[in-house]
Protein backbone atom coordinates (compact mmCIF):
# COMPACT_ATOMS: atom_id res chain seq x y z
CA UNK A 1 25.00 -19.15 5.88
CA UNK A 2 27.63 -17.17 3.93
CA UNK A 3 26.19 -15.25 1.40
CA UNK A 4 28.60 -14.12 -1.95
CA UNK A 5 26.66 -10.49 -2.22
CA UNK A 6 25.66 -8.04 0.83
CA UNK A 7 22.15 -7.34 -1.17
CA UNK A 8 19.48 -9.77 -2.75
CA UNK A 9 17.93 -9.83 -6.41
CA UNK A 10 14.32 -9.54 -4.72
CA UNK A 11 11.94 -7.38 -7.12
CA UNK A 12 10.16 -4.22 -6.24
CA UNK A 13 7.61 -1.75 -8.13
CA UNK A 14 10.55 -0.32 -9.51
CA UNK A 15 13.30 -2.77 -9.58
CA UNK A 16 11.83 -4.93 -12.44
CA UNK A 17 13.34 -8.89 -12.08
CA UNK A 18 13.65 -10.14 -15.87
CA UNK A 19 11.95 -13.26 -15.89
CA UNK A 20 11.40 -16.00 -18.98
CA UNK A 21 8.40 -14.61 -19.29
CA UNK A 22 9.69 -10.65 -19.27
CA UNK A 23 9.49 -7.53 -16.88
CA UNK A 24 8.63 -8.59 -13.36
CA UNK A 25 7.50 -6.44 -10.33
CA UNK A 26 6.40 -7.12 -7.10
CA UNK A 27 4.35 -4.17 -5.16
CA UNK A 28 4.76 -4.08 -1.41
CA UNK A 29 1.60 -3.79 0.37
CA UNK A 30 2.25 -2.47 4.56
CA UNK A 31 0.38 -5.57 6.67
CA UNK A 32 -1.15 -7.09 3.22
CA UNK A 33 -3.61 -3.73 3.19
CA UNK A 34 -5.27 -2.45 -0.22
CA UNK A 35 -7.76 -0.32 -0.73
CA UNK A 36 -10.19 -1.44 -3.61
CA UNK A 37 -9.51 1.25 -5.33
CA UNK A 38 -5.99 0.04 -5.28
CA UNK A 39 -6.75 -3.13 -6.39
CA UNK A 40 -8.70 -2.13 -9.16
CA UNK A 41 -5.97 0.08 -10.02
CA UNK A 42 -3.66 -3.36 -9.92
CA UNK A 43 -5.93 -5.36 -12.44
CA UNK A 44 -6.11 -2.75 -14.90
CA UNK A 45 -2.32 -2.55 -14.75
CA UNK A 46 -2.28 -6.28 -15.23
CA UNK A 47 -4.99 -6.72 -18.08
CA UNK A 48 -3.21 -3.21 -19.93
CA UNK A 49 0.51 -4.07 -19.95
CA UNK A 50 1.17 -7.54 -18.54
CA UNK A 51 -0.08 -11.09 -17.33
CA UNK A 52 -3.91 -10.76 -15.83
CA UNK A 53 -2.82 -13.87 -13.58
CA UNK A 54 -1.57 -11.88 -10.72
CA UNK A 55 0.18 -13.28 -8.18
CA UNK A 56 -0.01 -13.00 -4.64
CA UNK A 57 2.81 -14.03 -2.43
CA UNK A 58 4.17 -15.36 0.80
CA UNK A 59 4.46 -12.13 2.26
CA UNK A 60 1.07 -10.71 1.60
CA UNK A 61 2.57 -8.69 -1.54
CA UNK A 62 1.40 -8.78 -5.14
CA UNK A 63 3.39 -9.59 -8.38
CA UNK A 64 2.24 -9.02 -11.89
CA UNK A 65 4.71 -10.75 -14.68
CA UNK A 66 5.17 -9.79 -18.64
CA UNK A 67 5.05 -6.14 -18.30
CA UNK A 68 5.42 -4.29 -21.78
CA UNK A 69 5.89 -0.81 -20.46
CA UNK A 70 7.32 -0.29 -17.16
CA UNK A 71 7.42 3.39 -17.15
CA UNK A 72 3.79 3.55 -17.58
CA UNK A 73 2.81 1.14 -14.97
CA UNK A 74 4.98 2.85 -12.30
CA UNK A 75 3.03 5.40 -13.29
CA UNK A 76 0.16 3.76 -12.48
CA UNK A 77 1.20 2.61 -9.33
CA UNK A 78 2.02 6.20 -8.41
CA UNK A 79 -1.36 7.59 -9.25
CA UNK A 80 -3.39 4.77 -7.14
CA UNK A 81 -0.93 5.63 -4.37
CA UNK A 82 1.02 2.27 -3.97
CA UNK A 83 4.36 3.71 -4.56
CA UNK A 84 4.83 5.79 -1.47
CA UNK A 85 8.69 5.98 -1.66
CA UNK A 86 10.55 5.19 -4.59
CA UNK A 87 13.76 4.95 -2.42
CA UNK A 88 12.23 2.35 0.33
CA UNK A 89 9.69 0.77 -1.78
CA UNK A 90 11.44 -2.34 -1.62
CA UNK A 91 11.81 -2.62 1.77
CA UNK A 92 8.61 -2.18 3.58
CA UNK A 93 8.15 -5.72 4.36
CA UNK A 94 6.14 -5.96 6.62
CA UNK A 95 3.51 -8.77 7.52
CA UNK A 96 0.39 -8.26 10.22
CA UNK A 97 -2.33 -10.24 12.00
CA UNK A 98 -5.09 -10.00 8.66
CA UNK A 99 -7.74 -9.93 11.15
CA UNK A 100 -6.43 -7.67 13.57
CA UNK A 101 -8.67 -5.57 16.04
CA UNK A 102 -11.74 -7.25 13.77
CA UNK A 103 -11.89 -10.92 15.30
CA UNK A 104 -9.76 -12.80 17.54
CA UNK A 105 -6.20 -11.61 18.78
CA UNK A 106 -5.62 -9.73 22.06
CA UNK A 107 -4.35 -6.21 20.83
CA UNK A 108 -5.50 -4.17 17.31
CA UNK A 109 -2.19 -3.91 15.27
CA UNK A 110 -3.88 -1.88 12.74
CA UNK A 111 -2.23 1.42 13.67
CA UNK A 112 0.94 0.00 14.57
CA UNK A 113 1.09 -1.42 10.53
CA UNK A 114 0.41 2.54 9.70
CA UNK A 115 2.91 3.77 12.14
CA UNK A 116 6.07 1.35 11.53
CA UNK A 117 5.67 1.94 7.30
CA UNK A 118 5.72 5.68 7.92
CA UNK A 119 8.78 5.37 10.41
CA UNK A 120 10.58 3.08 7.65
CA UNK A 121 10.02 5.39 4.54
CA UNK A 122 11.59 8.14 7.44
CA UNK A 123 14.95 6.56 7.96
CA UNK A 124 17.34 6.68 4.94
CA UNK A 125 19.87 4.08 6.71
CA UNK A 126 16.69 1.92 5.51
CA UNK A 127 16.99 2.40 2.25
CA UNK A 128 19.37 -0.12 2.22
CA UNK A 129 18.09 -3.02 3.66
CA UNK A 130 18.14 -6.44 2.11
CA UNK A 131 14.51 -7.22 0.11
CA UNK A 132 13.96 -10.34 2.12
CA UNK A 133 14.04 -8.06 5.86
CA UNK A 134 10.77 -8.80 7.60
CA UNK A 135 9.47 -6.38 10.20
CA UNK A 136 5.99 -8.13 12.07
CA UNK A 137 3.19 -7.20 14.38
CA UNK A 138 1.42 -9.89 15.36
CA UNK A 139 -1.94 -9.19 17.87
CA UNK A 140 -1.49 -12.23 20.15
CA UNK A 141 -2.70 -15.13 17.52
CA UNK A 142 0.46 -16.39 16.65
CA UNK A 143 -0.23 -16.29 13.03
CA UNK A 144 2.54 -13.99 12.20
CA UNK A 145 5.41 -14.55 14.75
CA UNK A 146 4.95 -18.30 13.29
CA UNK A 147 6.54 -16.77 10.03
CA UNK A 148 9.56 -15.97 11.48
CA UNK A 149 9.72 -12.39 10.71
CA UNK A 150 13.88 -10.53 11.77
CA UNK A 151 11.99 -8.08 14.00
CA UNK A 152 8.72 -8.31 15.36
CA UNK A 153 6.65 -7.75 18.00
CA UNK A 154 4.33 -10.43 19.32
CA UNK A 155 1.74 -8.71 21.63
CA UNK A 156 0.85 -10.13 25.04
CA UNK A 157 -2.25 -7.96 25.56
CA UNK A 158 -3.30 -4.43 24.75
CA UNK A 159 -0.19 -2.51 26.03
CA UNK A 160 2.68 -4.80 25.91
CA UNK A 161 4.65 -6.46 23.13
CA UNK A 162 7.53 -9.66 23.26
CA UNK A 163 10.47 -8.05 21.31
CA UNK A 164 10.68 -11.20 18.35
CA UNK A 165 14.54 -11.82 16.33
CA UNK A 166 13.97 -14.59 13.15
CA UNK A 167 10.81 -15.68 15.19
CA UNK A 168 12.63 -16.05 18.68
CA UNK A 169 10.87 -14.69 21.51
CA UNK A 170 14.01 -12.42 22.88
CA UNK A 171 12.97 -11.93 26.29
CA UNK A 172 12.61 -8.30 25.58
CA UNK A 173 9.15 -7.03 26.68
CA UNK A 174 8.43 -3.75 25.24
CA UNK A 175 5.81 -0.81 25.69
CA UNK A 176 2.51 -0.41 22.96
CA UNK A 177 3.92 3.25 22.48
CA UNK A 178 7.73 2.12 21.66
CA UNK A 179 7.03 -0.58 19.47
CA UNK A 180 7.88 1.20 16.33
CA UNK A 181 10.52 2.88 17.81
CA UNK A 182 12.14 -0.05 19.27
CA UNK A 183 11.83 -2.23 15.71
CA UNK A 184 13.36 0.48 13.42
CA UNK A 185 16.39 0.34 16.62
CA UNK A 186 17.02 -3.33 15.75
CA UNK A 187 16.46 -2.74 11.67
CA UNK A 188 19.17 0.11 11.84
CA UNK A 189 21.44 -1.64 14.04
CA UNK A 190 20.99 -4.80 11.44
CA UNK A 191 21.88 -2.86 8.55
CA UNK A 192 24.68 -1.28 9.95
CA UNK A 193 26.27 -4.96 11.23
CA UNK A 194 24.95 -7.10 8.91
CA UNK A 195 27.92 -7.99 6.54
CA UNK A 196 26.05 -10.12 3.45
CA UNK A 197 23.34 -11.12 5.66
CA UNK A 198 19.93 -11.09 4.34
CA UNK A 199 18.03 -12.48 7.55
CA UNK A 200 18.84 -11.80 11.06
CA UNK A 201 19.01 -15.75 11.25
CA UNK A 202 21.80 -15.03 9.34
CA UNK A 203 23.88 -13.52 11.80
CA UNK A 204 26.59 -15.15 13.43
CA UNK A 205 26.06 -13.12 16.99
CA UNK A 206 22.79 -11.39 17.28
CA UNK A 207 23.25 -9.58 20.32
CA UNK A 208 24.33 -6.05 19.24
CA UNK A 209 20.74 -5.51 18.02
CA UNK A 210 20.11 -5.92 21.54
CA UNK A 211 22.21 -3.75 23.35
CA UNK A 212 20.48 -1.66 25.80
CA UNK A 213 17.63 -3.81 25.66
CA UNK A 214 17.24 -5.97 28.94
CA UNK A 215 15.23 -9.09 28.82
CA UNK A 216 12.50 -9.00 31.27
CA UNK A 217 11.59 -12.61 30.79
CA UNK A 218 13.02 -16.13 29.71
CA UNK A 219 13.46 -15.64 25.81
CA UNK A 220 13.79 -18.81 23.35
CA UNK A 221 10.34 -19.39 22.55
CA UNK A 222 8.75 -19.84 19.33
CA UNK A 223 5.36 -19.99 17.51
CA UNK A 224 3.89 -23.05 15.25
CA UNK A 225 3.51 -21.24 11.75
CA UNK A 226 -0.15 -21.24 10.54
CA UNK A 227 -0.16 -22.70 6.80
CA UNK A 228 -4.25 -22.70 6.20
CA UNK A 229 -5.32 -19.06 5.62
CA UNK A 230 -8.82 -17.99 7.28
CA UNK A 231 -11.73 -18.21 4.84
CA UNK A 232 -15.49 -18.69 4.94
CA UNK A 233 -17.78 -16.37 6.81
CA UNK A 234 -15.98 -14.52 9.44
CA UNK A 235 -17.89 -12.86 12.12
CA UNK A 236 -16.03 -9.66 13.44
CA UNK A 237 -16.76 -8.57 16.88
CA UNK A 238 -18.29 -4.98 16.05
CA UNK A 239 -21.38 -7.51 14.15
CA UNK A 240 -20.16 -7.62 10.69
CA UNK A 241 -18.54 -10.21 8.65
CA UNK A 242 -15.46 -10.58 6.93
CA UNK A 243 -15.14 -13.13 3.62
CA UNK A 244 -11.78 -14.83 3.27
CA UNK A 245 -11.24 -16.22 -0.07
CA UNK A 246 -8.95 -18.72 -0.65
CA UNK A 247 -7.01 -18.10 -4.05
CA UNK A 248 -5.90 -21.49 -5.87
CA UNK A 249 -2.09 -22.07 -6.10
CA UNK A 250 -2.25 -17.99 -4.90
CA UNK A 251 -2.77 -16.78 -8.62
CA UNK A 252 -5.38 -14.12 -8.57
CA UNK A 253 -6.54 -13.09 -11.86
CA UNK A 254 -7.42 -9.33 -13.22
CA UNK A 255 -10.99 -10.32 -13.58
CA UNK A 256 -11.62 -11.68 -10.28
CA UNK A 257 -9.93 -8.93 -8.80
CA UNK A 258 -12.21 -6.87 -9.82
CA UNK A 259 -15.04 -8.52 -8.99
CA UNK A 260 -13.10 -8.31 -5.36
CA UNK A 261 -13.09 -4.26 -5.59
CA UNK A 262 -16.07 -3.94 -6.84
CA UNK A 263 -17.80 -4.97 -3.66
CA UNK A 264 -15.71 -1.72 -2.36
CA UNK A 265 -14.56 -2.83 1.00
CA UNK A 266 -11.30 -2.74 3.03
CA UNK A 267 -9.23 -5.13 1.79
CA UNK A 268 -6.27 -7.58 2.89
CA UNK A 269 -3.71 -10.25 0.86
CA UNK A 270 -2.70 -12.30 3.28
CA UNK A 271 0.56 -13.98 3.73
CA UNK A 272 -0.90 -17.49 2.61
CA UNK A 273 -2.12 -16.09 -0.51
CA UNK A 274 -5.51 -15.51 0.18
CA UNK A 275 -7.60 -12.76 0.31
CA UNK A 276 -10.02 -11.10 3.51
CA UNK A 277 -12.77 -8.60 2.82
CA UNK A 278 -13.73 -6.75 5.87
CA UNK A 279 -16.57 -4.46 7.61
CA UNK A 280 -19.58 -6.28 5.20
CA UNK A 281 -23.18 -5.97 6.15
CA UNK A 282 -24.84 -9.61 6.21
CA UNK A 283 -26.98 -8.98 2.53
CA UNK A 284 -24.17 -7.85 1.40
CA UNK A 285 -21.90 -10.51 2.39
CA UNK A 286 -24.34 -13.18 1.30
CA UNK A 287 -24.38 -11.67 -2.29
CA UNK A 288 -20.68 -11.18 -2.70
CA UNK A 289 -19.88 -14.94 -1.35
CA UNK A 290 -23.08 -16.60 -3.68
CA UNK A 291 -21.15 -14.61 -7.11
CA UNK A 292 -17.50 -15.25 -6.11
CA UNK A 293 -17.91 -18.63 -5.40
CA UNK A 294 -18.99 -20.27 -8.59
CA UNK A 295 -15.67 -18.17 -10.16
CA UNK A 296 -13.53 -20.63 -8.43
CA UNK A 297 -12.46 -18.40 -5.00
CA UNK A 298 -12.62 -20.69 -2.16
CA UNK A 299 -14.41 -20.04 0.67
CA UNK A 300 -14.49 -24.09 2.39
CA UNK A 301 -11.97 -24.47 4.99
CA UNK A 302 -12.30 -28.45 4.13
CA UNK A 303 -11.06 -27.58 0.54
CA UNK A 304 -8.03 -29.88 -0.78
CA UNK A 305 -6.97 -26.56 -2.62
CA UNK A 306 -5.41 -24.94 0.70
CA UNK A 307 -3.63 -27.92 1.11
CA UNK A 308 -1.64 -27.37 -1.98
CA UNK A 309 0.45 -24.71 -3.42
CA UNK A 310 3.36 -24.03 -6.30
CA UNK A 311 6.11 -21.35 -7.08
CA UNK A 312 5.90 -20.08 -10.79
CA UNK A 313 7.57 -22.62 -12.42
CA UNK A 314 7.47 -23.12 -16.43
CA UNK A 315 7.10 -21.12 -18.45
CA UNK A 316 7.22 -17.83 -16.27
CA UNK A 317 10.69 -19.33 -14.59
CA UNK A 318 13.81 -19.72 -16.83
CA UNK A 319 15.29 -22.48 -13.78
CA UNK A 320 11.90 -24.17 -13.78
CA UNK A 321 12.11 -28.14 -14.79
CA UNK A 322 8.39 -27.96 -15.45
CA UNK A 323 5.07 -26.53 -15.27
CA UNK A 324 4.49 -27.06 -11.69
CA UNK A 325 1.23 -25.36 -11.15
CA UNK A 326 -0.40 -27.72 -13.85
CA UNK A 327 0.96 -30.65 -11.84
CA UNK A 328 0.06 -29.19 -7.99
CA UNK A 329 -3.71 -28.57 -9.95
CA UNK A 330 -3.62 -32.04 -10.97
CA UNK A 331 -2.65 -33.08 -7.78
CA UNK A 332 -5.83 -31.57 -5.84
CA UNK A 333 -7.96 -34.44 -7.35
CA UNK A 334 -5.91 -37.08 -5.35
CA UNK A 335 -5.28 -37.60 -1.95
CA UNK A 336 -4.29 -35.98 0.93
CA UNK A 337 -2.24 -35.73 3.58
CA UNK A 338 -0.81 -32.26 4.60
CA UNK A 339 0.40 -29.47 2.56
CA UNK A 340 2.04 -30.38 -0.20
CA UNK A 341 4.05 -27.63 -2.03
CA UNK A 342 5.37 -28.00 -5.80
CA UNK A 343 8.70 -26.54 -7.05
CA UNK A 344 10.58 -26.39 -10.06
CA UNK A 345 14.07 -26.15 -8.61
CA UNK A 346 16.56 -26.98 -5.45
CA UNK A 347 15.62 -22.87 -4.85
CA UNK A 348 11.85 -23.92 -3.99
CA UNK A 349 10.93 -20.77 -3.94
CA UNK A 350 7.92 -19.95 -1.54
CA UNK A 351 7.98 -23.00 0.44
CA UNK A 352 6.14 -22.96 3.45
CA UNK A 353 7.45 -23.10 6.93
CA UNK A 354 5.88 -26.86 7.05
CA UNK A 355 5.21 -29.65 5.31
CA UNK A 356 6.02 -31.30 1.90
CA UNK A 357 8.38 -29.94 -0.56
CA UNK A 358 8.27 -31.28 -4.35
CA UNK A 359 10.84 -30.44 -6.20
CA UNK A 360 11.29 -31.34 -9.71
CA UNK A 361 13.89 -33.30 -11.43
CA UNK A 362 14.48 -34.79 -15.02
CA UNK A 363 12.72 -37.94 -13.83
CA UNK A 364 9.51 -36.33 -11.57
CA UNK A 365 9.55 -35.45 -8.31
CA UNK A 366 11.80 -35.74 -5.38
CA UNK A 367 10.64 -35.25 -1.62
CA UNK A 368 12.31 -32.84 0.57
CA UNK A 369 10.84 -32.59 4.08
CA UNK A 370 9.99 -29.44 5.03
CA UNK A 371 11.55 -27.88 8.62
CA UNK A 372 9.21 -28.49 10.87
């Protein structure tokens, strides 16, 4: 792909995008993680100077739309510590196993989220990395090296990691200790060769971000992406449970979000727009799921709601044919087969790595088959 500018329009906490329906941010959150402090922080910043329909996106960030006063909610954002560098604040993408060193997965990622954000904010070649660069860790599951992420490491046990380009297993095997190290190498080497690429995928010849690198193993392989998020009643492995709450066409308001931090747990937004509450004691679990559930969250892994999902559309997006979230809602009443996402333009912003694409034209919707 041959792209006309060597950096993207993507929004930040302080680069506001000017949407129909005004000021636009987007706060980057390291691995989806927010304290509830944080999020509380988020909702008040929502219900005080914007939209209270948050929303949460694809790469386990958080918009809010219609801001009045920027200044003052940067501000904001600064106080509840979710602007940790103004100068890289828009590029500390990076995506994480939600569930990591909790349930499931063969290695805890936790620290490695912690350690690859502080190693990003440290490098000022960073700085200037394209919006849409994806650094992921992903503990063994497969749910994040399914998203394709430019560098990432997918790890094969406790102590070793698969070095990961766009998703491609590289043959690269590397140590649990140079991990960070090794994906800030390939992120540096990217910006300094990357032309008006965006994505590594972008790249005409992708080995220089390997050199000195030797492949210990056949590279080429890839990883189904994971398109249901986890929800329900999670058991972790230290005895506790986790909630995941599903979050309908990924809008999140200000009120429920509170009701979220106010159970004043750790917290995750995950990259399929849902939302994990961790290290719960049982009564306390069973309270939080028995008020959040009649307020629409879903927590039923059989629910035709994770099957569907929408970008903004009308009236939030100026390009948007029509109010696509009104039609994916309507669309939840009928049936089903597959995820089904809604767009208002040939951008289809969001879409996931699979299934349907709707995209809307002056006469309804057209089909566009998803990659698989």
């Amino acid at each position: 792909m041959t792209r006309t500018r060597d950096q993207d329009a993507c929004p930040g906490a302080l680069t506001v995008h000017q949407a129909a329906d005004g000021a636009l941010i987007r706060i980057r959150l390291a691995g989806g993680v927010i304290t509830a402090s944080q999020l509380a922080a988020l909702a008040h910043v929502a219900s005080e100077f914007g939209s209270p329909a948050m929303e949460l996106t694809s790469r386990g960030n958080i918009q809010i739309r219609a801001l009045t006063d920027t200044g003052a909610v940067a501000a904001a954002l600064a106080d509840a510590g979710l602007l940790p560098s103004p100068t890289h604040e828009r590029v500390r993408n990076i995506v994480a196993s939600p569930l990591s060193g909790r349930s499931g997965g063969v290695a805890d990622v936790r620290a490695l989220v912690t350690d690859l954000d502080a190693a990003i904010q440290a490098e000022p070649e960073l700085a200037g990395l394209p919006g849409r660069f994806l650094f992921g860790l992903d503990d063994g599951r497969g749910d994040i090296s399914g998203l394709g992420p430019d560098a990432g490491a997918h790890m094969l046990d406790a102590d070793t990691g698969a070095l990961l380009l766009g998703g491609v297993d590289t043959g690269v095997r590397i140590p649990r200790a140079e991990v960070v190290a090794t994906l800030i190498t390939v992120a540096r080497r990217f910006a300094t060769a990357r032309g008006t690429a965006w994505r590594v995928g972008e790249l005409e010849d992708c080995s220089p971000l390997l050199d000195g690198l030797a492949a210990a193993e056949p590279g080429g392989r890839r990883w189904a992406p994971t398109v249901r998020p986890p929800v329900g009643w999670i058991e972790q492995r230290d005895g506790r449970v986790a909630l995941g709450a599903g979050i309908r066409l990924g809008v999140l308001s200000a009120r429920d979000a509170q009701f979220l931090a106010a159970i004043e747990a750790p917290i995750a937004i995950t990259p399929w727009r849902s939302v994990l509450v961790f290290d719960l004691d049982e009564g306390v679990a069973d309270t939080a799921l028995r008020v959040l559930a009649p307020m629409g969250l879903v927590f039923d892994e059989n629910s035709p709601w994770l099957d569907v999902s929408a970008c903004t559309g009308s009236p939030g997006c100026a390009k948007s044919l029509t109010d696509v979230r009104a039609d994916a809602a309507a669309a939840v009443a009928g049936p089903t087969d597959g995820h089904r996402h809604f767009v208002g333009c040939d951008r289809a912003c969001g879409s996931p790595p699979v299934g349907d694409v709707l995209v809307a034209t002056e006469d309804g919707y057209r089909l566009r088959i998803a990659s698989p």
